[in-house]
Every structure is written in structure tokens, then in C-alpha cells.
N, C-alpha and C. Protein backbone atom coordinates (compact mmCIF):
# COMPACT_ATOMS: atom_id res chain seq x y z
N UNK A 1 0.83 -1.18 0.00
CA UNK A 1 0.00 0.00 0.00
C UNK A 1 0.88 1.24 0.00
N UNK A 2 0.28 2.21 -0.89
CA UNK A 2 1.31 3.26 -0.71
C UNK A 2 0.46 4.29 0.05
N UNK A 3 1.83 4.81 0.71
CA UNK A 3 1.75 6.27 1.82
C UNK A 3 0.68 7.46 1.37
N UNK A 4 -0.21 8.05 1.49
CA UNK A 4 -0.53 9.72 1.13
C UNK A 4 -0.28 10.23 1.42
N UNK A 5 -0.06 10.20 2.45
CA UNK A 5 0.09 11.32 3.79
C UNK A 5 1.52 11.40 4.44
N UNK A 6 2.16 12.10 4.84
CA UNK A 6 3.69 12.56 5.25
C UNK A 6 3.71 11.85 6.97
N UNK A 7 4.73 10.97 7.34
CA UNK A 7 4.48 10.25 8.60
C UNK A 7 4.17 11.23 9.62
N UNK A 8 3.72 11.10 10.62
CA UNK A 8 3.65 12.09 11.68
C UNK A 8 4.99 11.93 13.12
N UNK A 9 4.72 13.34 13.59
CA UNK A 9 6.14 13.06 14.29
C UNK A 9 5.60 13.49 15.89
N UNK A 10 6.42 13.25 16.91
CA UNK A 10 6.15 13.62 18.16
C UNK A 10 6.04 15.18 18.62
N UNK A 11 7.18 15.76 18.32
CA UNK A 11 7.58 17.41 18.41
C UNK A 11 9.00 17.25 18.09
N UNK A 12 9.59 18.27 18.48
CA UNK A 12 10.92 18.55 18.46
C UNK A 12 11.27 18.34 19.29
N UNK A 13 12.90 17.08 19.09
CA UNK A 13 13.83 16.69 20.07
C UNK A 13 14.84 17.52 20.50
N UNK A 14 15.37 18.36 18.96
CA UNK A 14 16.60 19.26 19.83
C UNK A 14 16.70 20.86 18.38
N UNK A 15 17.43 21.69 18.58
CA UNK A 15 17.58 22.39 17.41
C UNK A 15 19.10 22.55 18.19
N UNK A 16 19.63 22.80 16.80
CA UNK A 16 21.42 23.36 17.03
C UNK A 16 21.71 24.11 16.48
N UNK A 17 22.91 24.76 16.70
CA UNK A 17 23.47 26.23 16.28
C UNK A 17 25.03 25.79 16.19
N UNK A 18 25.48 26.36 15.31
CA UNK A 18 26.93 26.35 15.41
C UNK A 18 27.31 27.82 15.43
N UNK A 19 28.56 27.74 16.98
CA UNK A 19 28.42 29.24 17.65
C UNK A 19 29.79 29.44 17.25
N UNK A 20 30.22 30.63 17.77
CA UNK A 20 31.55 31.23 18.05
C UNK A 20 32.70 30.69 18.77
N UNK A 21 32.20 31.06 20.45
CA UNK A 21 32.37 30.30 21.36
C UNK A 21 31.96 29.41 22.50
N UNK A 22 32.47 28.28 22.14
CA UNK A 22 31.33 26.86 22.63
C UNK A 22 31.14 27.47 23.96
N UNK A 23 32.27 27.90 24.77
CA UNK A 23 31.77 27.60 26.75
C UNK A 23 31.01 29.15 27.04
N UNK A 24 31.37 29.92 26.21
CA UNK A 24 30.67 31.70 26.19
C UNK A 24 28.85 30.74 25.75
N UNK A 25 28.65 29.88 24.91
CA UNK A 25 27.45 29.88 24.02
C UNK A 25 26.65 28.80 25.36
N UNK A 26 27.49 28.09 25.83
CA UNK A 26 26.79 26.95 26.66
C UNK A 26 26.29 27.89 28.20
N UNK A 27 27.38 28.37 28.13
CA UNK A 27 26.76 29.36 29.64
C UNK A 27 25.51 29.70 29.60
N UNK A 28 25.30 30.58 28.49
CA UNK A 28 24.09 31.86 27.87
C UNK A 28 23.03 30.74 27.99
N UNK A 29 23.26 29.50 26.88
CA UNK A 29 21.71 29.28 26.99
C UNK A 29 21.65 28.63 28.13
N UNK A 30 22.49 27.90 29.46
CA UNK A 30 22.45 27.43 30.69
C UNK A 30 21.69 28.71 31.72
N UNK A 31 22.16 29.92 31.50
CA UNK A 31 21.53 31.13 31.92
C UNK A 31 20.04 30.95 31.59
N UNK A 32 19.60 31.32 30.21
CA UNK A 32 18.54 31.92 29.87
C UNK A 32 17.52 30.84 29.75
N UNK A 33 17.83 29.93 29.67
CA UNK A 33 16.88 28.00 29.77
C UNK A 33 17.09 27.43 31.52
N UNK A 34 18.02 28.04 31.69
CA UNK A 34 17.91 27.01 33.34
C UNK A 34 18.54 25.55 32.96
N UNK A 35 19.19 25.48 31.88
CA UNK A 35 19.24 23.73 31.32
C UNK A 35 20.28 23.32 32.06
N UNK A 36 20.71 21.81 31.65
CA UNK A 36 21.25 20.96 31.98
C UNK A 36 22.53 20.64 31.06
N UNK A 37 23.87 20.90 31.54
CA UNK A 37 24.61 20.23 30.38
C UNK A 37 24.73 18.77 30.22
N UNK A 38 24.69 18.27 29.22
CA UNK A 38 25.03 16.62 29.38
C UNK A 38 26.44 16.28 28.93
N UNK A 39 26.69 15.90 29.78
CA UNK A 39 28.36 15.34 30.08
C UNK A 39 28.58 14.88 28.74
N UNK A 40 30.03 15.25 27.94
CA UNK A 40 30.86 14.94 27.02
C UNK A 40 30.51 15.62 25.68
N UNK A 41 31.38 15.19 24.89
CA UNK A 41 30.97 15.57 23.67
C UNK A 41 30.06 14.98 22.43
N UNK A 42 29.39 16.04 21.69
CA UNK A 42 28.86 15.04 20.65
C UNK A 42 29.07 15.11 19.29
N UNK A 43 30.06 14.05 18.61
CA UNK A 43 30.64 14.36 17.14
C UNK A 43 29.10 14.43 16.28
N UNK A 44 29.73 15.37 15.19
CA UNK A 44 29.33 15.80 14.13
C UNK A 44 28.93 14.01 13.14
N UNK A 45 27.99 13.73 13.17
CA UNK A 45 27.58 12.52 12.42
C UNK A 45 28.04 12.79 11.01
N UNK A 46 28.57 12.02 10.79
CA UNK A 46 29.61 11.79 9.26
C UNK A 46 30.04 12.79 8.86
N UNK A 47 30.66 13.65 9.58
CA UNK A 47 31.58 14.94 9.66
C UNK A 47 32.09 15.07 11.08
N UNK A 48 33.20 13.66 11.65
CA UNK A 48 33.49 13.73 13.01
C UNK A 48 34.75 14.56 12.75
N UNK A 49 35.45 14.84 11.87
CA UNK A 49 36.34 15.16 11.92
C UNK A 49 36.29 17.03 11.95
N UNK A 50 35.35 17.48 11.66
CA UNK A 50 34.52 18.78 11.59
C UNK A 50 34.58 19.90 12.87
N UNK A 51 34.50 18.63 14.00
CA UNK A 51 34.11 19.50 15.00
C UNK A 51 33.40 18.66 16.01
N UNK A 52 32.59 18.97 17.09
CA UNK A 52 31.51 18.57 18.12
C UNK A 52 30.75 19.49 18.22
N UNK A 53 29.69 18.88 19.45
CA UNK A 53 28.82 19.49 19.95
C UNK A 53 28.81 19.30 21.43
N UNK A 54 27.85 20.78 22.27
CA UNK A 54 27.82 19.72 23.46
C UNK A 54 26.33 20.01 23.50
N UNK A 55 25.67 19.61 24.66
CA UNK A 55 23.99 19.78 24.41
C UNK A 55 23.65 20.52 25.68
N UNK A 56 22.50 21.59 25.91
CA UNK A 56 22.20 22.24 27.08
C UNK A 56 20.45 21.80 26.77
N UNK A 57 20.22 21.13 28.12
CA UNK A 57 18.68 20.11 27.98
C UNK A 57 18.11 20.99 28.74
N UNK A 58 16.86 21.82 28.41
CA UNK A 58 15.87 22.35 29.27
C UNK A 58 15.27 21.66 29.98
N UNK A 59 15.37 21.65 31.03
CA UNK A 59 14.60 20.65 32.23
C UNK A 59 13.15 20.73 32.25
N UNK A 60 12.51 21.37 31.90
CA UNK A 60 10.97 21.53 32.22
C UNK A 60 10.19 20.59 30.50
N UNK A 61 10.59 20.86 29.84
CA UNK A 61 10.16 20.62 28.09
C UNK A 61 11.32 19.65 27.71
N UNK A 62 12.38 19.57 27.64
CA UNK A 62 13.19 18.54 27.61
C UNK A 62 14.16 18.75 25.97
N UNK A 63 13.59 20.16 25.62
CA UNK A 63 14.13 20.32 24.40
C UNK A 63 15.22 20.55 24.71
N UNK A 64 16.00 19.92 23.71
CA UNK A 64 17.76 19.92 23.93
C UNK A 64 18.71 20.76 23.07
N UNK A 65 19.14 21.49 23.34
CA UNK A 65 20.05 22.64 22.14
C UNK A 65 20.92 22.37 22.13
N UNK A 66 21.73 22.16 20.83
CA UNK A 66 22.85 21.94 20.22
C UNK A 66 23.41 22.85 20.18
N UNK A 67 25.07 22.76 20.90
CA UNK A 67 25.98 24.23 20.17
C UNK A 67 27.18 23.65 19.58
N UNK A 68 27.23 23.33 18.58
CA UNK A 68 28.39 23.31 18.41
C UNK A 68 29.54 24.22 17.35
N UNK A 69 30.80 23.30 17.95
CA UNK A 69 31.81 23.76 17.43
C UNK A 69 32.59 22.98 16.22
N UNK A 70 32.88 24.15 15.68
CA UNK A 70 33.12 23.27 14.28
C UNK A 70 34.91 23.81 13.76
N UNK A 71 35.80 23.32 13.13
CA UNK A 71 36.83 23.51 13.14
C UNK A 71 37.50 24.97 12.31
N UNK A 72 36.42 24.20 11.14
CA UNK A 72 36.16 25.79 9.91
C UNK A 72 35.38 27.23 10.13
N UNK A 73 35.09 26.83 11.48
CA UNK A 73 34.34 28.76 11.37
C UNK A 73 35.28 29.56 11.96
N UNK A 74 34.69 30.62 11.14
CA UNK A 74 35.54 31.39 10.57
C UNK A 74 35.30 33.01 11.54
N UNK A 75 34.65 32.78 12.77
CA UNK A 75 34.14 33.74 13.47
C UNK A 75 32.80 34.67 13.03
N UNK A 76 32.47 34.60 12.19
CA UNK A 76 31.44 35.84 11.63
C UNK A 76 30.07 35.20 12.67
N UNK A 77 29.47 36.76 12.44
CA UNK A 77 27.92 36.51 13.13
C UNK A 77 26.81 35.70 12.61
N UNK A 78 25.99 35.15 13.19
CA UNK A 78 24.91 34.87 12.25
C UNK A 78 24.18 35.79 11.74
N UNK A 79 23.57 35.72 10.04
CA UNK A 79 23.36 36.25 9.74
C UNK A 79 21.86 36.30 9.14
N UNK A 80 20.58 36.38 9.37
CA UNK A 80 19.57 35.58 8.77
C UNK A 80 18.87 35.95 7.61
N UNK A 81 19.89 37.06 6.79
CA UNK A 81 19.72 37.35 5.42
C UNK A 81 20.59 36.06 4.82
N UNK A 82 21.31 35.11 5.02
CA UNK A 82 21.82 34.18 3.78
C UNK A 82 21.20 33.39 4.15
N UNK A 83 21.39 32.28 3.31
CA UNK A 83 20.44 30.35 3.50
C UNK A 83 21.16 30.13 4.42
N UNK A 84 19.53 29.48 4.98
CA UNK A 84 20.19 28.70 6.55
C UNK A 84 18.99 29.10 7.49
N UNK A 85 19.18 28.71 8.52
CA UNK A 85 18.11 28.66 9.68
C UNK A 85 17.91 30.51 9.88
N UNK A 86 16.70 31.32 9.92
CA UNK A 86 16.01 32.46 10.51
C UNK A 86 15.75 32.85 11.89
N UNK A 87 15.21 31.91 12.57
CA UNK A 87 15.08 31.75 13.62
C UNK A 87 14.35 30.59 14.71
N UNK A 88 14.12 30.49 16.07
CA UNK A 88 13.53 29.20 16.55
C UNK A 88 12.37 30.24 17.38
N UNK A 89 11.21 29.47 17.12
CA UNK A 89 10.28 30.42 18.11
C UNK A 89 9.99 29.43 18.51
N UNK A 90 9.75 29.76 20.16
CA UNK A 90 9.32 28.72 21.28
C UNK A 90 7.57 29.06 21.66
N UNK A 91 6.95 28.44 21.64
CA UNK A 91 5.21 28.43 22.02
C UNK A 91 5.55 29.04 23.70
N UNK A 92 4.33 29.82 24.16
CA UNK A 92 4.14 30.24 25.16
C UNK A 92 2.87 30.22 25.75
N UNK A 93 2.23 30.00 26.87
CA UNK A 93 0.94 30.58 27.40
C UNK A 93 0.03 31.20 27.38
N UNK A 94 -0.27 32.38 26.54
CA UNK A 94 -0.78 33.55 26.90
C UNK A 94 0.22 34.88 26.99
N UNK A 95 -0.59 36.00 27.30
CA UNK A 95 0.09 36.91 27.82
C UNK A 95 1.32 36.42 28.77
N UNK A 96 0.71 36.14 30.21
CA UNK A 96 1.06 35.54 30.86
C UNK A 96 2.42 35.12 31.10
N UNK A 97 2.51 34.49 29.86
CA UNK A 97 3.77 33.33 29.32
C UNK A 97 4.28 34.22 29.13
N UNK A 98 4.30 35.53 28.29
CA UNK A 98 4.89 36.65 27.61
C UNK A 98 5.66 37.19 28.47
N UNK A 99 4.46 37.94 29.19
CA UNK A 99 5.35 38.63 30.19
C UNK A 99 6.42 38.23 31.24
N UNK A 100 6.46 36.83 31.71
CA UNK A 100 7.01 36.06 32.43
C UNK A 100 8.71 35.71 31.60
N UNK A 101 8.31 35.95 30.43
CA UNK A 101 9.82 35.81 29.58
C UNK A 101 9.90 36.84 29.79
N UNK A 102 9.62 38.54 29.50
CA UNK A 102 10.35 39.52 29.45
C UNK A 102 10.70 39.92 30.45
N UNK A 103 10.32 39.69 31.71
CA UNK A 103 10.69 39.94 33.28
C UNK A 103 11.99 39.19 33.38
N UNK A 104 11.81 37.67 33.11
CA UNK A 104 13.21 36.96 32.78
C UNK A 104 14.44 37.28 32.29
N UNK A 105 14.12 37.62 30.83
CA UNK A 105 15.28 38.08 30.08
C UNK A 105 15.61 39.77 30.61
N UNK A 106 14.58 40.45 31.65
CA UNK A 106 15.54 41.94 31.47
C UNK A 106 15.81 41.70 33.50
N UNK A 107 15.39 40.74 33.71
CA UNK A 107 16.77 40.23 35.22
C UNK A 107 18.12 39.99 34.68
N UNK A 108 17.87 38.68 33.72
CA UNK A 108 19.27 38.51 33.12
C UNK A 108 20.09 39.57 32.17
N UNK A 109 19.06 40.76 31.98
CA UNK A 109 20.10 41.64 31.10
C UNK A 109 20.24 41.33 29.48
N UNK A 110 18.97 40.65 29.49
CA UNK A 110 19.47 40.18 27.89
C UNK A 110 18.41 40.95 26.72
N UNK A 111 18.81 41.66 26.16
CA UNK A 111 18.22 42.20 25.52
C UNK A 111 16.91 41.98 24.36
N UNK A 112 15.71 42.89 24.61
CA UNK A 112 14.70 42.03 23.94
C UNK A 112 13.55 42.97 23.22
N UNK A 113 13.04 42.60 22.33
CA UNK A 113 11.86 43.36 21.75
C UNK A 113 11.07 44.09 22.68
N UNK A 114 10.47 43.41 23.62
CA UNK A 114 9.36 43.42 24.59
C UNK A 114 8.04 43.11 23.97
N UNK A 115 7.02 42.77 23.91
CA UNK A 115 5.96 41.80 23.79
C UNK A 115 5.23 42.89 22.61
N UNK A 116 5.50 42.52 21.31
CA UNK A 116 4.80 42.68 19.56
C UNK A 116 3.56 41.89 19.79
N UNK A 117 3.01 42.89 19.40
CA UNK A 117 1.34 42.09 18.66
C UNK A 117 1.23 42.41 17.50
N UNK A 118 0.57 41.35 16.61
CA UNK A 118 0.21 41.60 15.21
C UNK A 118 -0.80 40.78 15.04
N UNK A 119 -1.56 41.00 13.96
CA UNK A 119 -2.59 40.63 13.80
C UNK A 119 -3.06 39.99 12.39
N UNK A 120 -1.74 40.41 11.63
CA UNK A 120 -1.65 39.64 10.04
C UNK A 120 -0.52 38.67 9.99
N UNK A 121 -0.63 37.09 9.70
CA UNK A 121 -0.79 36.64 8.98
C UNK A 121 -2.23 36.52 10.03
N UNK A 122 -2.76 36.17 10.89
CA UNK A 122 -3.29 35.91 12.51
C UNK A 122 -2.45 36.13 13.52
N UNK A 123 -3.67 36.15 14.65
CA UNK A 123 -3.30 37.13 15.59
C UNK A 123 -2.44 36.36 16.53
N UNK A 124 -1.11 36.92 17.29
CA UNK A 124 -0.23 36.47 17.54
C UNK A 124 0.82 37.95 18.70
N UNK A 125 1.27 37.51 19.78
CA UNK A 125 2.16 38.22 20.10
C UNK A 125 3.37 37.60 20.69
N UNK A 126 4.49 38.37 20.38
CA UNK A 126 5.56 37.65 20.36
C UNK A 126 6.62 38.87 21.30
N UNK A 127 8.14 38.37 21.69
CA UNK A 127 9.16 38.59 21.96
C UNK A 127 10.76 38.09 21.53
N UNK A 128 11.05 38.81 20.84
CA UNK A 128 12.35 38.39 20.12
C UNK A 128 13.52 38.52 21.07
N UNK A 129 14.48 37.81 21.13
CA UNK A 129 16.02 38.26 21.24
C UNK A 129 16.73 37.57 20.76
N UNK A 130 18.19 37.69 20.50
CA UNK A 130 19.25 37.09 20.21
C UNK A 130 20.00 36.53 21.37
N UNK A 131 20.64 35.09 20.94
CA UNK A 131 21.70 34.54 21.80
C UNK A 131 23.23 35.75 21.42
N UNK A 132 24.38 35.12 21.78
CA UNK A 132 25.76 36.13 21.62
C UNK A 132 26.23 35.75 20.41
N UNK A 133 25.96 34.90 19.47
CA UNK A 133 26.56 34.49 18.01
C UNK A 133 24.75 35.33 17.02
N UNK A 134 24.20 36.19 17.67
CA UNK A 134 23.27 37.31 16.44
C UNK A 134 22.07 35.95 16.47
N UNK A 135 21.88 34.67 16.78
CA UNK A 135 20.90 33.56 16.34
C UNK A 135 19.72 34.18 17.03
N UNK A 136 18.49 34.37 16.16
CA UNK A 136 16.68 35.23 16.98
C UNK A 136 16.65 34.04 17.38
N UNK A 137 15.84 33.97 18.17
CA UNK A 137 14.90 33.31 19.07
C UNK A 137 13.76 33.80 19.29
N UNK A 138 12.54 33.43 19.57
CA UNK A 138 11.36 34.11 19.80
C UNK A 138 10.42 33.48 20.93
N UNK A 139 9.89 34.22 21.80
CA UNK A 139 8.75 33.21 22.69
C UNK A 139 7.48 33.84 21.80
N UNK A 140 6.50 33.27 21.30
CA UNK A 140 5.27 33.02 21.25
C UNK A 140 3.67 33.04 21.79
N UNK A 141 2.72 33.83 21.34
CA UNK A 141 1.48 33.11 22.17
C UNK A 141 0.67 33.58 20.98
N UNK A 142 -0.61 32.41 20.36
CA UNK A 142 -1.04 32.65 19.69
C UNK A 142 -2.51 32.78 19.99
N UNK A 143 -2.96 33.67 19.38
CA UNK A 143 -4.29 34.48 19.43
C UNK A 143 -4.22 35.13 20.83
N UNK A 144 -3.59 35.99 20.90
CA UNK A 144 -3.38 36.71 22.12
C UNK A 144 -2.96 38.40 21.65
């Protein structure tokens, strides 16, 4: 029998970034997630020779972020005008949820939009910031 339909998946296990500097990049998101590092390194799957990774596991959601380091970069920022990843937006609560990130991120000092509403494509309000290698991030709440 053939497939129609595209398999279905659970959610998202992890997203990664390849940063600047690995222990500057692991701190930040250990700061701004509360995560967990997991002990050792993790090679680059059929590019071990490339570089590693290490992983910072959010304890509450279990999503796991990749930073790694790679042998060939070349220092530059991210940039999300060339091909390649734009950004990761994380789902949130409500307002609620909103505001609870921007209280967060301006304890820690980390610089941030503060809570956008828009209403085209649908209605949606959001909060942007960047990690220290320029990568957006966004928290989320939809129809809010």
C-alpha cells in the first residue's frame, strides 16, 4: 500500500546552532533556559572530523540545544539574510507566558523586543532576542 500522507512526528527533540564560542554559548543558553549540560561531547555525524557538539537540555520541556563547534568557522555573526536557519520560536501561554519571559530576560540583562502584537498573517504576540553568536529566538502566544 502506498503512503498519502507525510508520517507524523512527536515534536521537536533538539535544534542546534553552530556558535563562536562553545563555553561563552553553553553558559548563555544554561543562563537563559535554566538547562542541563550533558556530560561529554557530541561528534558531528559523518563529519566527526569537523568539529563537536555539546547539548544544554531544558529541564521543564526537555528540548535539547545543540551548540556546536566546528573547526572551519571562521568567526562571523549569524546572519539571517543568507540560506540557513532564521530563527527558533518557542510556544508560550498567553500573555502571561509573555510577560514572564520579558521579566526573565531583562533580570538577566538580555536584551529584547518586549511583547509585539500583530494581527496579520493571525493574531499572535511575540518577543524576540538574540543569543551572543546574532541567532533570533522568539517566545510566542497565539491568538493573544
Amino acid at each position: 500500500m502506498t503512503q498519502t500522507i507525510a508520517p507524523s512526528f512527536e515534536g521537536v527533540h533538539h535544534v542546534a546552532f553552530t556558535v563562536r564560542d562553545l563555553d561563552k554559548s553553553v553558559e548563555w543558553y544554561r543562563k537563559v533556559f535554566q538547562g542541563d549540560v550533558v556530560e561529554g561531547k557530541l561528534p558531528h555525524y559523518g563529519r566527526e572530523w569537523s568539529g563537536y557538539a555539546e547539548l544544554v537540555v531544558e529541564p521543564r520541556t526537555g528540548l535539547t540545544i545543540g551548540l556546536h563547534h566546528n573547526n572551519a568557522n571562521q568567526g562571523e555573526e549569524m546572519d539571517e539574510t543568507r540560506t540557513g536557519l532564521d530563527h527558533i520560536s518557542l510556544k508560550v501561554d498567553g500573555r502571561q507566558g509573555l510577560q514572564a519571559w520579558a521579566d526573565w530576560l531583562d533580570r538577566l540583562g538580555v536584551a529584547h523586543s518586549g511583547i509585539q502584537s500583530m494581527n496579520e498573517p493571525f493574531t499572535f504576540s511575540t518577543i524576540v532576542f538574540r543569543d551572543i553568536d546574532n541567532n533570533q529566538l522568539e517566545v510566542i502566544a497565539v491568538d493573544v
